[in-house]
N, C-alpha and C. Protein backbone atom coordinates (compact mmCIF):
# COMPACT_ATOMS: atom_id res chain seq x y z
N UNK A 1 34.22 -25.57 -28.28
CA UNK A 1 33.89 -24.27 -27.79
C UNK A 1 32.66 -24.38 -26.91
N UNK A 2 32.75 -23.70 -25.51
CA UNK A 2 31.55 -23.79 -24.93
C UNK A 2 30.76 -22.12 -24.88
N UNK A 3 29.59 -22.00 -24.80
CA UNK A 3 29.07 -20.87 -24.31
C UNK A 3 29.03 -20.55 -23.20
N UNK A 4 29.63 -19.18 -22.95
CA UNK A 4 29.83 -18.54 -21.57
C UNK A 4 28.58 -18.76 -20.69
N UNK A 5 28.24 -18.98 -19.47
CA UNK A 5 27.26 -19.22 -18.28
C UNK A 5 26.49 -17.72 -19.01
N UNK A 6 25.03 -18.24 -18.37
CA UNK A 6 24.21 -17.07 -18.25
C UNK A 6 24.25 -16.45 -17.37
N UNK A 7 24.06 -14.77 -16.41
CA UNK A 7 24.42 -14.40 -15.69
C UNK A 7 22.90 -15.15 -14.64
N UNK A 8 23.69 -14.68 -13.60
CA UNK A 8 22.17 -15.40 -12.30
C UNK A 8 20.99 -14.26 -12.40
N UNK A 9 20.09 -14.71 -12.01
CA UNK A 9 18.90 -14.14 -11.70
C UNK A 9 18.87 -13.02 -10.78
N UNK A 10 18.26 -12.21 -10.86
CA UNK A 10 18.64 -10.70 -9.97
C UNK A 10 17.98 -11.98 -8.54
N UNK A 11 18.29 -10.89 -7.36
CA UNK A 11 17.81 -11.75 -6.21
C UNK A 11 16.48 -10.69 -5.76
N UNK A 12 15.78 -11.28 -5.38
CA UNK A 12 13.97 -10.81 -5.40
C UNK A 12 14.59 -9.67 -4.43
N UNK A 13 13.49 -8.70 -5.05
CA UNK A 13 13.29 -6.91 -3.87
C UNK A 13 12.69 -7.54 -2.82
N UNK A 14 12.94 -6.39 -1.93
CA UNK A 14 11.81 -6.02 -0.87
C UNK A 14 10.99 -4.99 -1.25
N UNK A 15 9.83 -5.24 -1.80
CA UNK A 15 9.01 -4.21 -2.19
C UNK A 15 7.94 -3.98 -1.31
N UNK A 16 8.51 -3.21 -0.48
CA UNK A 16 7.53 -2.19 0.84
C UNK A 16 6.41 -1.57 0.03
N UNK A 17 6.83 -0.95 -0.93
CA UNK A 17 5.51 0.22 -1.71
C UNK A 17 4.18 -0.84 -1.38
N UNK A 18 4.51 -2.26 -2.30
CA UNK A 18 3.48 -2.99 -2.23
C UNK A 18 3.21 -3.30 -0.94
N UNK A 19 3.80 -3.67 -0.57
CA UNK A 19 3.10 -4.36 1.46
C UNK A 19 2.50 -3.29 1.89
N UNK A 20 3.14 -2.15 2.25
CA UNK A 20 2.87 -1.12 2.78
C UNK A 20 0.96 -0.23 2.00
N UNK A 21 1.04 -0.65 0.46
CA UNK A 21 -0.35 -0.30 0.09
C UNK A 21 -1.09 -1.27 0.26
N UNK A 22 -0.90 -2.15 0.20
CA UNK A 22 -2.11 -3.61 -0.06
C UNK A 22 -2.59 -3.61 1.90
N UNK A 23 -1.96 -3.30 3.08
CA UNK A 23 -2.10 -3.43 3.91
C UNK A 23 -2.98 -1.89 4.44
N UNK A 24 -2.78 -1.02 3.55
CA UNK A 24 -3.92 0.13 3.92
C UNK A 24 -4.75 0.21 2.96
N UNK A 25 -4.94 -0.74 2.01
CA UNK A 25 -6.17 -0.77 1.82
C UNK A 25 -6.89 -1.71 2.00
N UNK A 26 -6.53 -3.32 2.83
CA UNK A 26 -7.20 -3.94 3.67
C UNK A 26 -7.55 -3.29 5.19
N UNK A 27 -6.61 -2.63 5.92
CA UNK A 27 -6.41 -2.33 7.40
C UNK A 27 -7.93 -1.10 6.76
N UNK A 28 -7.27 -0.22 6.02
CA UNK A 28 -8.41 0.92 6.39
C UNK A 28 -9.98 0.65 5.37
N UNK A 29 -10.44 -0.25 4.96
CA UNK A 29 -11.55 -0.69 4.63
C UNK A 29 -12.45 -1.78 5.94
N UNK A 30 -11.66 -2.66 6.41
CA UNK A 30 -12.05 -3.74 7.35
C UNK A 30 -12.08 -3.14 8.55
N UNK A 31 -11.03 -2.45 9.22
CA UNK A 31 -11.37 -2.30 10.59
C UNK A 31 -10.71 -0.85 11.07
N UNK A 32 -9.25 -0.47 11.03
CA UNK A 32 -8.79 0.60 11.57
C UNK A 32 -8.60 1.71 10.95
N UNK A 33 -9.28 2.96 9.66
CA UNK A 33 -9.13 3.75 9.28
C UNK A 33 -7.84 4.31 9.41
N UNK A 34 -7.28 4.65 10.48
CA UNK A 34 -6.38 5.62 11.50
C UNK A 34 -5.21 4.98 10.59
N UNK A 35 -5.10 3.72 11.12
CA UNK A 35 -3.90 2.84 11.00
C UNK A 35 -3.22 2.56 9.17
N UNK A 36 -4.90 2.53 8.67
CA UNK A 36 -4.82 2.41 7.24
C UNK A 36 -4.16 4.04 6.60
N UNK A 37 -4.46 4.95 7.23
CA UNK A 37 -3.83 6.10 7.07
C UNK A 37 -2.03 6.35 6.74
N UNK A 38 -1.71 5.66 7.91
CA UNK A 38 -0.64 5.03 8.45
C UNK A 38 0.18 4.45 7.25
N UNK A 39 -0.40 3.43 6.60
CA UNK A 39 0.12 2.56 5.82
C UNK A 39 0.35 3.02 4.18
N UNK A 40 -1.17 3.89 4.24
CA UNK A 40 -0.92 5.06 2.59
C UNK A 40 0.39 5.41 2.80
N UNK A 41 0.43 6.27 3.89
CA UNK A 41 1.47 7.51 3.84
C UNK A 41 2.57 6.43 4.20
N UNK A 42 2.89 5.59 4.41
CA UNK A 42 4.31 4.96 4.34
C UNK A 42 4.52 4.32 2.78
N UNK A 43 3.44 4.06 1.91
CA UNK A 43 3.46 3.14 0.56
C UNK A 43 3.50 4.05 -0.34
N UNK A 44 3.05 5.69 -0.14
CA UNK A 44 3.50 7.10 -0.69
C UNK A 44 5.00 7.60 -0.80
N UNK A 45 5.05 7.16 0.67
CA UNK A 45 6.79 7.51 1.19
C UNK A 45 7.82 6.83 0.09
N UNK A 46 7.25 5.47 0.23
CA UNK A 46 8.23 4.75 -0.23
C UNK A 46 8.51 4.75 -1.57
N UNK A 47 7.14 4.48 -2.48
CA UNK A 47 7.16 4.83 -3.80
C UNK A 47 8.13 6.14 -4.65
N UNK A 48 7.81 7.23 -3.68
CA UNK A 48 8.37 8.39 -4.24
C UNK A 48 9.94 8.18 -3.94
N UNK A 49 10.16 7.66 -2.93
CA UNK A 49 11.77 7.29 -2.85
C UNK A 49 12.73 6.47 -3.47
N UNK A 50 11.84 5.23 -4.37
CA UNK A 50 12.64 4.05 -4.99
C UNK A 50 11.76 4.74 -6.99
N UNK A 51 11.40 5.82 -6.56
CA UNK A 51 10.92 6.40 -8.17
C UNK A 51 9.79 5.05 -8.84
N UNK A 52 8.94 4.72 -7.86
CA UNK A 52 7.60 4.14 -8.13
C UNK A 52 6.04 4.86 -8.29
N UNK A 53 5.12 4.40 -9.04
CA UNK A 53 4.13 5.05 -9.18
C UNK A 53 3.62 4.87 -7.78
N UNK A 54 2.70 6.23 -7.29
CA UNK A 54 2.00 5.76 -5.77
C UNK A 54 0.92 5.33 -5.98
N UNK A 55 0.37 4.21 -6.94
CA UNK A 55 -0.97 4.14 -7.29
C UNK A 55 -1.52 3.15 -6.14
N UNK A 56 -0.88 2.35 -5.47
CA UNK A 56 -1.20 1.42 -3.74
C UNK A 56 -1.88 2.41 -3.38
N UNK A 57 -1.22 3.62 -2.60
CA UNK A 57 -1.08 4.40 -1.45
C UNK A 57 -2.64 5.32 -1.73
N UNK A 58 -2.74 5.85 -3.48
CA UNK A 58 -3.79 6.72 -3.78
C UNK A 58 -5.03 6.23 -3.21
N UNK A 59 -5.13 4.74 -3.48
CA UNK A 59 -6.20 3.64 -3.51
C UNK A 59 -6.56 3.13 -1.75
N UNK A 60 -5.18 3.19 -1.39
CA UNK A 60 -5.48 3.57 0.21
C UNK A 60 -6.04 4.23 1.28
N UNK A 61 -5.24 5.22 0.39
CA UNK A 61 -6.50 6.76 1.17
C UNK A 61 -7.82 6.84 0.26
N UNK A 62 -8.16 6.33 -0.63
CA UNK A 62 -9.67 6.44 -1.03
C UNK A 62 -10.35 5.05 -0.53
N UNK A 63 -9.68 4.16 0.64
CA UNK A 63 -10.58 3.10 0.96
C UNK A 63 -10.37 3.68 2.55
N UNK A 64 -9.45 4.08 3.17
CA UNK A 64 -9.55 5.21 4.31
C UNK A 64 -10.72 5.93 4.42
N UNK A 65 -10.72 6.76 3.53
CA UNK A 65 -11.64 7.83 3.33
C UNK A 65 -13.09 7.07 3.01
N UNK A 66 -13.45 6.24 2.50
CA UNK A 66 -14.48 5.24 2.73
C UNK A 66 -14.25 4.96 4.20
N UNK A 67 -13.97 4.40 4.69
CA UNK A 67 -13.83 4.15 6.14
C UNK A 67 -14.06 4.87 7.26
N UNK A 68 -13.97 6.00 6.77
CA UNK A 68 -13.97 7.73 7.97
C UNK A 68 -15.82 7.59 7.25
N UNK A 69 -16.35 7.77 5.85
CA UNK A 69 -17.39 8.11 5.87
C UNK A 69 -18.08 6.45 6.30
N UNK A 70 -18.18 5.53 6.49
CA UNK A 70 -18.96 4.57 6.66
C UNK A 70 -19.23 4.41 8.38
N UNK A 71 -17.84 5.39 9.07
CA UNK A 71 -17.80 5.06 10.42
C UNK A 71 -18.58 6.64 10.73
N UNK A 72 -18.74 7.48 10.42
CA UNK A 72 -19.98 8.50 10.48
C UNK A 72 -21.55 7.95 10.08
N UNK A 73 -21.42 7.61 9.15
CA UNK A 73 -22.65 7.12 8.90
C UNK A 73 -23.68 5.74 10.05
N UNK A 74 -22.43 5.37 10.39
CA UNK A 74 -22.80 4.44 11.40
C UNK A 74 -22.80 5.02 12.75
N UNK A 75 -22.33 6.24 12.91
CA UNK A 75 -22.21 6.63 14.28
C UNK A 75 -23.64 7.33 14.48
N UNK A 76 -24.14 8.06 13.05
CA UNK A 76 -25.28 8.51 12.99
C UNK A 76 -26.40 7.92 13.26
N UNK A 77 -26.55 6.89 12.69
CA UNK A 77 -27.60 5.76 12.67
C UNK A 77 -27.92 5.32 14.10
N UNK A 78 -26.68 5.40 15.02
CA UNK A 78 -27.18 4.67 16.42
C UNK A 78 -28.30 4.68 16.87
């Protein structure tokens, strides 16, 4: 008697939620606010569509929003 095969391994996601947050909250801390904006609201999008937590996207717009106040503060200072 042999034992039946194990079934295969699921085949890896494309998990946008993650790319899409990890990239606005590097993009909008380091250099482009705007763009990091951009990248929340697509890692928001996506989350809510595949029934994921948006916890990337939250963390996005609060390193955005660091980014809008650090680029005032610096505009002030000139």
């Amino acid at each position: 008697m042999s034992a039946p095969y194990p079934p295969p391994p699921p085949a890896p996601s494309n998990d946008r939620t993650t790319l899409w947050g990890v990239l606005g909250i590097v993009i909008g801390l380091i250099c482009c606010w705007p763009l990091g904006l951009l990248f929340a609201f697509l890692s928001f999008r996506e989350a809510r569509k595949v029934g994921k937590q948006p916890t990337l996207a939250y963390i996005a717009f609060a390193c955005c929003a660091i980014g809008i106040i650090w680029n005032i503060i610096y505009a002030a200072n000139r």
